[in-house]
PDB file of N, CA and C in Angstrom:
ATOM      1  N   UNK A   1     -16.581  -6.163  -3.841  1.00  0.00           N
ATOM      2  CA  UNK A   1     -15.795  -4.989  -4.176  1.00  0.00           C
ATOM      3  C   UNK A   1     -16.598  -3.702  -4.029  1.00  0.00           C
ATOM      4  N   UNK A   2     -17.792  -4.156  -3.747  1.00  0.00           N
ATOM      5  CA  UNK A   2     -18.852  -2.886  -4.157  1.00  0.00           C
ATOM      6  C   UNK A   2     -18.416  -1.865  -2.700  1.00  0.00           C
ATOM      7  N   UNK A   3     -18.263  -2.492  -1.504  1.00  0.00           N
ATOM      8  CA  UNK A   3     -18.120  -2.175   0.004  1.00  0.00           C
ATOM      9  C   UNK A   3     -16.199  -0.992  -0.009  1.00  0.00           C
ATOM     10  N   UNK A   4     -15.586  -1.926  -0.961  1.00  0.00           N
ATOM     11  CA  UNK A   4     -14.212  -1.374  -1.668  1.00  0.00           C
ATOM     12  C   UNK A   4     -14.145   0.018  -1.727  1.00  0.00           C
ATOM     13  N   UNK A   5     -15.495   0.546  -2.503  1.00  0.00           N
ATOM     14  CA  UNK A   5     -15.580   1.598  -2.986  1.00  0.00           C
ATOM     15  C   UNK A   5     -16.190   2.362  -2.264  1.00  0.00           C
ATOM     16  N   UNK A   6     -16.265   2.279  -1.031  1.00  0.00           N
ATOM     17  CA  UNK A   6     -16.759   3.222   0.367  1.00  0.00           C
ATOM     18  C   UNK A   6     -16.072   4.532   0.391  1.00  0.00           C
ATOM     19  N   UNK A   7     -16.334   5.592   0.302  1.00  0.00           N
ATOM     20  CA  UNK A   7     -14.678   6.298   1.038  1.00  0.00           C
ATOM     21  C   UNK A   7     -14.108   6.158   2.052  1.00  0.00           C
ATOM     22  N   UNK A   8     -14.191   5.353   3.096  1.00  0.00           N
ATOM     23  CA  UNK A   8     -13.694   5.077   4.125  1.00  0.00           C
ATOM     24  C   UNK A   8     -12.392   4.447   3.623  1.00  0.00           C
ATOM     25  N   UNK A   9     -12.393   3.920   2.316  1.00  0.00           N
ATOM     26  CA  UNK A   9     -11.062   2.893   1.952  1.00  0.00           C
ATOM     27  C   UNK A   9     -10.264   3.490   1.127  1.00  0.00           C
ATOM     28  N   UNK A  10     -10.819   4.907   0.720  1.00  0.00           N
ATOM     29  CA  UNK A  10      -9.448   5.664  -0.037  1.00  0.00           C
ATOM     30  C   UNK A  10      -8.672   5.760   0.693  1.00  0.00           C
ATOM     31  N   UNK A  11      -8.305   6.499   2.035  1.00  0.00           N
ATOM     32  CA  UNK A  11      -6.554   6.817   2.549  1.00  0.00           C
ATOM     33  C   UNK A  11      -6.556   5.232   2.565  1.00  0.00           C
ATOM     34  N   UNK A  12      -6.406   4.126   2.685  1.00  0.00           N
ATOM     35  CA  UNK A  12      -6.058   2.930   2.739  1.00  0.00           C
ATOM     36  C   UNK A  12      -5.613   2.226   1.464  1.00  0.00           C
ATOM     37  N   UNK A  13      -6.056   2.641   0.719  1.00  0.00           N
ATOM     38  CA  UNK A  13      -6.106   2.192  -0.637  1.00  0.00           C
ATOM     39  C   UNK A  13      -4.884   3.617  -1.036  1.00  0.00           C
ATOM     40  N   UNK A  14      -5.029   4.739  -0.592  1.00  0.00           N
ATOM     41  CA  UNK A  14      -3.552   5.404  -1.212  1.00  0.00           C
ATOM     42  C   UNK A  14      -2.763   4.959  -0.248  1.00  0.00           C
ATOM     43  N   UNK A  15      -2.868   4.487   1.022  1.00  0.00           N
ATOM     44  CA  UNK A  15      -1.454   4.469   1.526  1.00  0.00           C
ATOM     45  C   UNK A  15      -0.945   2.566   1.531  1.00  0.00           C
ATOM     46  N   UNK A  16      -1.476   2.229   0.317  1.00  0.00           N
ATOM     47  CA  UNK A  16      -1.343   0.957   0.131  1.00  0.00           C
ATOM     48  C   UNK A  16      -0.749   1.118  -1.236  1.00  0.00           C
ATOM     49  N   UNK A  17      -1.100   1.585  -2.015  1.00  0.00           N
ATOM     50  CA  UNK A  17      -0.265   2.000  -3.342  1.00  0.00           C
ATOM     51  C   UNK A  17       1.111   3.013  -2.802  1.00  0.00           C
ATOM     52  N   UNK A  18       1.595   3.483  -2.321  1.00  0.00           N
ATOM     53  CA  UNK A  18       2.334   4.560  -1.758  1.00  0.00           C
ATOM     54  C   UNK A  18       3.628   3.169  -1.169  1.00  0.00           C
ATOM     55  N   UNK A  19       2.980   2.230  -0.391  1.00  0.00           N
ATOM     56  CA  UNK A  19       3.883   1.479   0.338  1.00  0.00           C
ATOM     57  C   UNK A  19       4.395  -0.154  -1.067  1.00  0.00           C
ATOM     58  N   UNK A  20       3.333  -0.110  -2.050  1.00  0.00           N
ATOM     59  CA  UNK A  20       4.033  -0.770  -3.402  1.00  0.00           C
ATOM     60  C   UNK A  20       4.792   0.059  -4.062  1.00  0.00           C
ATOM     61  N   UNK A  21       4.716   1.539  -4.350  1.00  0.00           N
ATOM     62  CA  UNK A  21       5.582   2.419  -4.786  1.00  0.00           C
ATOM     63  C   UNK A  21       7.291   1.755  -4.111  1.00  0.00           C
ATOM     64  N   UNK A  22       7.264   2.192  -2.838  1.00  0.00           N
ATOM     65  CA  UNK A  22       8.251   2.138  -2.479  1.00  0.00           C
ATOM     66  C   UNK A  22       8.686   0.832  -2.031  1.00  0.00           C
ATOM     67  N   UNK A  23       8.289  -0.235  -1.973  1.00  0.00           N
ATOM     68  CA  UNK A  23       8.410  -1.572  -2.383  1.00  0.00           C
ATOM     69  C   UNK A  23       9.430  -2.019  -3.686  1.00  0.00           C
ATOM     70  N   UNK A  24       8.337  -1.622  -4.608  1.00  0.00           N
ATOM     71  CA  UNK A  24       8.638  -1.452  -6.345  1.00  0.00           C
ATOM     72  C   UNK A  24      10.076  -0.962  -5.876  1.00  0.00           C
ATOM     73  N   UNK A  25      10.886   0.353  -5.620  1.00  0.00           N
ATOM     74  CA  UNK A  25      11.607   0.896  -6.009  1.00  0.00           C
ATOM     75  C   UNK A  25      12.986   0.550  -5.256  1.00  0.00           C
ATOM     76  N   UNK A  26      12.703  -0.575  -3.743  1.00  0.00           N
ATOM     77  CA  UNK A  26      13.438  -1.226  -3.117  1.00  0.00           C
ATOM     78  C   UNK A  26      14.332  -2.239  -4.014  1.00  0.00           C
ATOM     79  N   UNK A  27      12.917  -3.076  -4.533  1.00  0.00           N
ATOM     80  CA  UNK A  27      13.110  -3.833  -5.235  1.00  0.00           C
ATOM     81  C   UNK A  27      14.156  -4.152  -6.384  1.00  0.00           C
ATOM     82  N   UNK A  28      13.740  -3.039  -7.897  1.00  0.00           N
ATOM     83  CA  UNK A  28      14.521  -2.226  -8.316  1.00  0.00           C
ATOM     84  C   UNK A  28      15.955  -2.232  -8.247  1.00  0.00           C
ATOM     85  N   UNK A  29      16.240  -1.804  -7.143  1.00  0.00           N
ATOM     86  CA  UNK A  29      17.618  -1.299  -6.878  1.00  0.00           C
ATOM     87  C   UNK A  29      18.492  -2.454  -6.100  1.00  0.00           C
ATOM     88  N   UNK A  30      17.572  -3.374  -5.684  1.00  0.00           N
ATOM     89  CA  UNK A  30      18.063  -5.169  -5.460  1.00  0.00           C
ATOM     90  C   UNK A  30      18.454  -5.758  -6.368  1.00  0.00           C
ATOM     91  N   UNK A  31      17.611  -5.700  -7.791  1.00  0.00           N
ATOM     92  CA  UNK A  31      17.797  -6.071  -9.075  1.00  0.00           C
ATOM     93  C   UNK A  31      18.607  -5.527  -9.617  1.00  0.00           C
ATOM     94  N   UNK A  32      19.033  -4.581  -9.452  1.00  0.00           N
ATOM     95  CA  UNK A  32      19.868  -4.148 -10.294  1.00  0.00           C
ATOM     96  C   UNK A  32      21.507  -4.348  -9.651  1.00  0.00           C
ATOM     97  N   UNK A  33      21.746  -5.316  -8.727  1.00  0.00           N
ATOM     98  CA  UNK A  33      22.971  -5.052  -7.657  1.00  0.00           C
ATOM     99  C   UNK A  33      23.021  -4.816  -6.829  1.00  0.00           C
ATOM    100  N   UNK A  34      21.906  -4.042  -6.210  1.00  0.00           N
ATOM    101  CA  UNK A  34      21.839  -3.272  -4.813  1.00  0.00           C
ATOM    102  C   UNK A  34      22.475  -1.656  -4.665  1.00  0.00           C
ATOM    103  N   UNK A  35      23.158  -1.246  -5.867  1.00  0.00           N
ATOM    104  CA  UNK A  35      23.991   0.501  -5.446  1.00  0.00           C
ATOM    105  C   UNK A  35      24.649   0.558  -4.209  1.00  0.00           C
ATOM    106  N   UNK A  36      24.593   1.544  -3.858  1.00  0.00           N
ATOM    107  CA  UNK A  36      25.076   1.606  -2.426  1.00  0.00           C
ATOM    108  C   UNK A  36      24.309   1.618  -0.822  1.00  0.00           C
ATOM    109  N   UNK A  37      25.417   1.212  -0.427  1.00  0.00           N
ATOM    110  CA  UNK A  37      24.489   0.945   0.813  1.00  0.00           C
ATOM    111  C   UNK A  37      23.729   2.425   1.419  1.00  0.00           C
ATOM    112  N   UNK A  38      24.141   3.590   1.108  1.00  0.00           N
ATOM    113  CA  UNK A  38      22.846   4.154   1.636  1.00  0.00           C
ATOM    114  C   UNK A  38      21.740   4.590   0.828  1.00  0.00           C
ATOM    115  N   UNK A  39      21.754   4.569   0.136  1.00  0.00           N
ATOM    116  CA  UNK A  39      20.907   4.588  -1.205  1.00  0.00           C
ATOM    117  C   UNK A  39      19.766   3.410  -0.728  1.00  0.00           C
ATOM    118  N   UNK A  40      20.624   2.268  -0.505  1.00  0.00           N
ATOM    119  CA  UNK A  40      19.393   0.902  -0.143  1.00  0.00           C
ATOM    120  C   UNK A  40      18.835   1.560   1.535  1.00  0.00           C
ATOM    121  N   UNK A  41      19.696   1.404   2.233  1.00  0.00           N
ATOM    122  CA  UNK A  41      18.727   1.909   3.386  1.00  0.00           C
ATOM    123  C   UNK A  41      17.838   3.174   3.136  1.00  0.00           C
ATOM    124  N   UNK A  42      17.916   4.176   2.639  1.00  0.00           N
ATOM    125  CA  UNK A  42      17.176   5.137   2.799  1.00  0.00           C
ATOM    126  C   UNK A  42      16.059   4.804   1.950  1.00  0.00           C
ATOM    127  N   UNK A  43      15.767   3.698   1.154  1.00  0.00           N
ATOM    128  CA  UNK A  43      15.062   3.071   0.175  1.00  0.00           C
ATOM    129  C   UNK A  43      14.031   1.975   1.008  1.00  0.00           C
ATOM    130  N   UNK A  44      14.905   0.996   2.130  1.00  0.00           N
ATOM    131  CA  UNK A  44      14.562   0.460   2.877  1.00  0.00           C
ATOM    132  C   UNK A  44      13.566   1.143   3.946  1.00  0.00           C
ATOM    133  N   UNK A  45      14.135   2.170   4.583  1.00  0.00           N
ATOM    134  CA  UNK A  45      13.425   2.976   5.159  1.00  0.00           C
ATOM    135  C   UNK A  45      12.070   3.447   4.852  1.00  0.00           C
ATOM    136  N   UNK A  46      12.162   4.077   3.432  1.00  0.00           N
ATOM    137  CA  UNK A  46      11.051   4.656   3.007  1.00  0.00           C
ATOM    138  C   UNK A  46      10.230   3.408   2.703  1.00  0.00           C
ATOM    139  N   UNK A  47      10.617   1.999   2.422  1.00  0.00           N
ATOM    140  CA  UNK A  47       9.299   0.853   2.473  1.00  0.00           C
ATOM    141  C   UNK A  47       8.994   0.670   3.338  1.00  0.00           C
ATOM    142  N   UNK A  48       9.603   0.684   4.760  1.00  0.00           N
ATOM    143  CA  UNK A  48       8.725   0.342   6.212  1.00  0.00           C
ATOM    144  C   UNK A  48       8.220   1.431   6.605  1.00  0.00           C
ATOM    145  N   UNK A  49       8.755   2.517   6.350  1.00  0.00           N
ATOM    146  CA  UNK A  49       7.413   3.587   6.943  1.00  0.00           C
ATOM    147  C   UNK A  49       6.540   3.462   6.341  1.00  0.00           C
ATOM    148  N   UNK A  50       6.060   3.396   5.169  1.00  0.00           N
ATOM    149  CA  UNK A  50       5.144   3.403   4.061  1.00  0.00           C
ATOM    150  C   UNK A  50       4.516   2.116   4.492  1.00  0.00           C
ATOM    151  N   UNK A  51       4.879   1.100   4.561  1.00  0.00           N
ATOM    152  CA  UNK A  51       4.062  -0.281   5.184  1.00  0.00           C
ATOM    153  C   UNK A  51       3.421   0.154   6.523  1.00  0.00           C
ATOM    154  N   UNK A  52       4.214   0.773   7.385  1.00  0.00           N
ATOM    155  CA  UNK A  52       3.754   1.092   8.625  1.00  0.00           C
ATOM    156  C   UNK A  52       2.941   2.266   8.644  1.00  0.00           C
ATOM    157  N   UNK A  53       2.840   3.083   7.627  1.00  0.00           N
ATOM    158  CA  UNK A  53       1.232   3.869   7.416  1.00  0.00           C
ATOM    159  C   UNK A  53       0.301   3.190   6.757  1.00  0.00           C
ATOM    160  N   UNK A  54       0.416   1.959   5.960  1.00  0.00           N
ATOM    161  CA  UNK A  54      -0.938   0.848   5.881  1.00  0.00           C
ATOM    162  C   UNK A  54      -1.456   0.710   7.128  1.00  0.00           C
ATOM    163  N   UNK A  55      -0.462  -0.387   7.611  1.00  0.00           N
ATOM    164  CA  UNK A  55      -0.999  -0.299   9.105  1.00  0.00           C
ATOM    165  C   UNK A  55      -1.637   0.317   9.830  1.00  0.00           C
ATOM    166  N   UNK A  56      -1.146   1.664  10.273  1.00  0.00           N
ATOM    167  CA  UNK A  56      -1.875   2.737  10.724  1.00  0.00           C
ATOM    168  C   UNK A  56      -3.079   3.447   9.851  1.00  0.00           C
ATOM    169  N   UNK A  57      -3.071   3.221   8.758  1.00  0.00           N
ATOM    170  CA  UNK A  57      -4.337   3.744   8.035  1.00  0.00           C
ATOM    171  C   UNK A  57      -5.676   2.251   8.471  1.00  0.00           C
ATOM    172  N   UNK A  58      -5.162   1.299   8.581  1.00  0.00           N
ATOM    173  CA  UNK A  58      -6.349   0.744   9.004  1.00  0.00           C
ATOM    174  C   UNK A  58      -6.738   0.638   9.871  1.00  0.00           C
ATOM    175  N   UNK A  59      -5.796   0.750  11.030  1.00  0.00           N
ATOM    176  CA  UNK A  59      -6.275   0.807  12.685  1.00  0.00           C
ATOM    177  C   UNK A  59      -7.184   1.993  12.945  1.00  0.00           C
ATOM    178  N   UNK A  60      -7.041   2.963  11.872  1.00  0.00           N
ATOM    179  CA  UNK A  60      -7.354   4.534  12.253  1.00  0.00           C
ATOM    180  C   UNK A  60      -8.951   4.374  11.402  1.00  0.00           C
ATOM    181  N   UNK A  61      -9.286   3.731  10.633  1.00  0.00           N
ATOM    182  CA  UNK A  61     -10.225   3.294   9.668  1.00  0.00           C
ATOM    183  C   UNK A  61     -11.258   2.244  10.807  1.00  0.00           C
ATOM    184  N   UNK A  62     -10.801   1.857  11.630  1.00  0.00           N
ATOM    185  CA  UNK A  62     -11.551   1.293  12.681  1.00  0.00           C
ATOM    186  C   UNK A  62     -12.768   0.304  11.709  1.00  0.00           C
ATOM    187  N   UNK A  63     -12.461  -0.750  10.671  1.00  0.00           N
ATOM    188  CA  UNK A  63     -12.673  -2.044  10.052  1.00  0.00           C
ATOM    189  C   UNK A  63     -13.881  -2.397  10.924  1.00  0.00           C
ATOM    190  N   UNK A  64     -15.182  -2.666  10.205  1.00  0.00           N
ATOM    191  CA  UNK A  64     -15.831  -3.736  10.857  1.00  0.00           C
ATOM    192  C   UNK A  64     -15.640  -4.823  10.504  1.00  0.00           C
ATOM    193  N   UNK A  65     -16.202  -6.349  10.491  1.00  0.00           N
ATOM    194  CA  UNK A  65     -15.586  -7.574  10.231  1.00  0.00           C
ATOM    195  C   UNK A  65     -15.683  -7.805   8.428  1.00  0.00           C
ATOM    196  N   UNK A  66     -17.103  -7.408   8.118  1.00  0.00           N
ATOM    197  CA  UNK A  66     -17.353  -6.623   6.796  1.00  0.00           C
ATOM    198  C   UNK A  66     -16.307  -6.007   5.643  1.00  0.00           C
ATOM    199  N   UNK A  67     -16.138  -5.170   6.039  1.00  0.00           N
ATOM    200  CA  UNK A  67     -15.256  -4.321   5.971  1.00  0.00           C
ATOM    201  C   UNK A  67     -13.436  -5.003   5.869  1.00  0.00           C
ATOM    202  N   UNK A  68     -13.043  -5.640   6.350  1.00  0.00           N
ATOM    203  CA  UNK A  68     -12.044  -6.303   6.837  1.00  0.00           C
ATOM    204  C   UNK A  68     -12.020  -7.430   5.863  1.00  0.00           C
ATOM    205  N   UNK A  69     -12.923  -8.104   5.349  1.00  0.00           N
ATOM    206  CA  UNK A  69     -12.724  -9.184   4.160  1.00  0.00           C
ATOM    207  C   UNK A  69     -12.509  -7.951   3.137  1.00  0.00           C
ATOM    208  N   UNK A  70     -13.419  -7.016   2.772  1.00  0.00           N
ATOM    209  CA  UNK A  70     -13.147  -6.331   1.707  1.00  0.00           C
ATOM    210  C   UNK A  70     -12.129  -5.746   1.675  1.00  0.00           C
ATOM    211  N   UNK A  71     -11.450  -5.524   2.589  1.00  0.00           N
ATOM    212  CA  UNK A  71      -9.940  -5.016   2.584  1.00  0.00           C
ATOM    213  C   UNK A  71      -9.302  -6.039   2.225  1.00  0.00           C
ATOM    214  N   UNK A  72      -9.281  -7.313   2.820  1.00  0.00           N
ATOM    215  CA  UNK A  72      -8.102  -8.341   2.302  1.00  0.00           C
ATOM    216  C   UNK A  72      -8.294  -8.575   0.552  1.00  0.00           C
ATOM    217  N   UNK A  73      -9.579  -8.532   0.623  1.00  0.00           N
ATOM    218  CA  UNK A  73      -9.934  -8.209  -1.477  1.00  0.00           C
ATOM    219  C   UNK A  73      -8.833  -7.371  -2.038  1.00  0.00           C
ATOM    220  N   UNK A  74      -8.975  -6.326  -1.525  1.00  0.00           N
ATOM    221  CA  UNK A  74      -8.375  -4.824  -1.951  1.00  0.00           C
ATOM    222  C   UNK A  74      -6.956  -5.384  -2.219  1.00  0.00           C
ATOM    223  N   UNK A  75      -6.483  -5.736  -1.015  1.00  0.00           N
ATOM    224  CA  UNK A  75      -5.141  -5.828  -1.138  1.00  0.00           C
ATOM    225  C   UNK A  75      -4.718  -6.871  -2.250  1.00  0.00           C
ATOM    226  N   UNK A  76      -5.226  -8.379  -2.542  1.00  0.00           N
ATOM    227  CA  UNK A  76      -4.714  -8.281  -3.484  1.00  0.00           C
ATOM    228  C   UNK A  76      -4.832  -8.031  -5.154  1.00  0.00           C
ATOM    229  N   UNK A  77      -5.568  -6.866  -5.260  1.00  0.00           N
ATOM    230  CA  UNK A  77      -5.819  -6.244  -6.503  1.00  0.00           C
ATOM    231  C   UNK A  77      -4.427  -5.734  -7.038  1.00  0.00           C
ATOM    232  N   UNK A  78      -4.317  -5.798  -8.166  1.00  0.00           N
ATOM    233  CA  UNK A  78      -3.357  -4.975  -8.756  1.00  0.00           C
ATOM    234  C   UNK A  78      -3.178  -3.360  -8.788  1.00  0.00           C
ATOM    235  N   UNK A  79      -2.432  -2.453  -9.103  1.00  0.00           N
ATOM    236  CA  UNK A  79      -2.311  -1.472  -8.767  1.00  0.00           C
ATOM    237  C   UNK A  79      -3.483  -0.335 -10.018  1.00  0.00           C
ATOM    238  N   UNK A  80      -3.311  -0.803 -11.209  1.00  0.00           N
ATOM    239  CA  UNK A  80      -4.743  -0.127 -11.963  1.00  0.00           C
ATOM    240  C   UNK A  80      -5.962  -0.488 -11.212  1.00  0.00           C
ATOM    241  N   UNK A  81      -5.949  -1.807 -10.590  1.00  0.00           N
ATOM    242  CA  UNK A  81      -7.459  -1.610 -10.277  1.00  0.00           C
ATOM    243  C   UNK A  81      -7.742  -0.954  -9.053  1.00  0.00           C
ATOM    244  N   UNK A  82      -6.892  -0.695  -8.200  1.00  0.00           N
ATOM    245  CA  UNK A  82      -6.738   0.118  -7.150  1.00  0.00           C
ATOM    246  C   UNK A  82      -7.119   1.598  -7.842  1.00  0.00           C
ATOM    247  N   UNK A  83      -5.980   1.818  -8.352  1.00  0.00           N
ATOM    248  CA  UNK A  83      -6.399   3.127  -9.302  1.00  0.00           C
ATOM    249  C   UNK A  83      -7.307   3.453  -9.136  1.00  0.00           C
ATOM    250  N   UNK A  84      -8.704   2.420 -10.082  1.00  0.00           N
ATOM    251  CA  UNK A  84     -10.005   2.358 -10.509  1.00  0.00           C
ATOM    252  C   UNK A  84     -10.418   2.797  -9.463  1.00  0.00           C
ATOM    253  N   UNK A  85     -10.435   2.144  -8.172  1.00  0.00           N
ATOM    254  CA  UNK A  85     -11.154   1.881  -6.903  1.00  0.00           C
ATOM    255  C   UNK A  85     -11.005   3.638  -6.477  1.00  0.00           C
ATOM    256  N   UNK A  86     -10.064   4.372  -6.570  1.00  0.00           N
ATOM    257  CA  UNK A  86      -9.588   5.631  -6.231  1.00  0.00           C
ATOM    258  C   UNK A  86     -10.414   6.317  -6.979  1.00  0.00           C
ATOM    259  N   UNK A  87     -10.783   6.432  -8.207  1.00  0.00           N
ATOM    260  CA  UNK A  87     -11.594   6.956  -8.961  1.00  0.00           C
ATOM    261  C   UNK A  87     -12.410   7.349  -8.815  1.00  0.00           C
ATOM    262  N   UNK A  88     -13.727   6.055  -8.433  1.00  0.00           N
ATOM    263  CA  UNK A  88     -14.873   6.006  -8.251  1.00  0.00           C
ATOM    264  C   UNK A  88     -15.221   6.726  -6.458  1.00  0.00           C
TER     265      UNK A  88
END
């Protein structure tokens, strides 16, 4: 985790909390019935762009192999310890 705490892995680490945000809030609104249908797509929407700037935050982060286990760490941390990781 120590490698975690690079700054190279903050935009990755916010645009990884950013894409559970809007995950979370997909989710949400599944649970609860679904609302209306554009309410869910524009909800839908905002989780694949948000997944698809993970993506792009790590391609752009250019990972060594190093680097690349400590990311798969990252990811599955919970969202305080991410936090944490943002902190430091």
């Amino acid at each position: 985790m120590e490698l975690a705490k690079d700054p190279k892995f903050k935009p990755l680490i916010k645009a990884l909390l950013a894409q559970r945000k809007a995950a979370k809030a997909l989710a949400e609104l599944s649970a609860s019935g679904g609302g209306d249908s554009a309410k869910y797509q524009e909800l839908f929407g905002k989780s694949r762009a948000a997944s698809q700037a993970v993506g792009e935050a790590v391609a752009k982060a250019e990972l060594a192999d190093s680097e690349r286990v400590a990311w798969d760490s990252v990811t599955s941390l919970d969202d305080a310890r991410l936090e944490e990781l943002l902190a430091n």
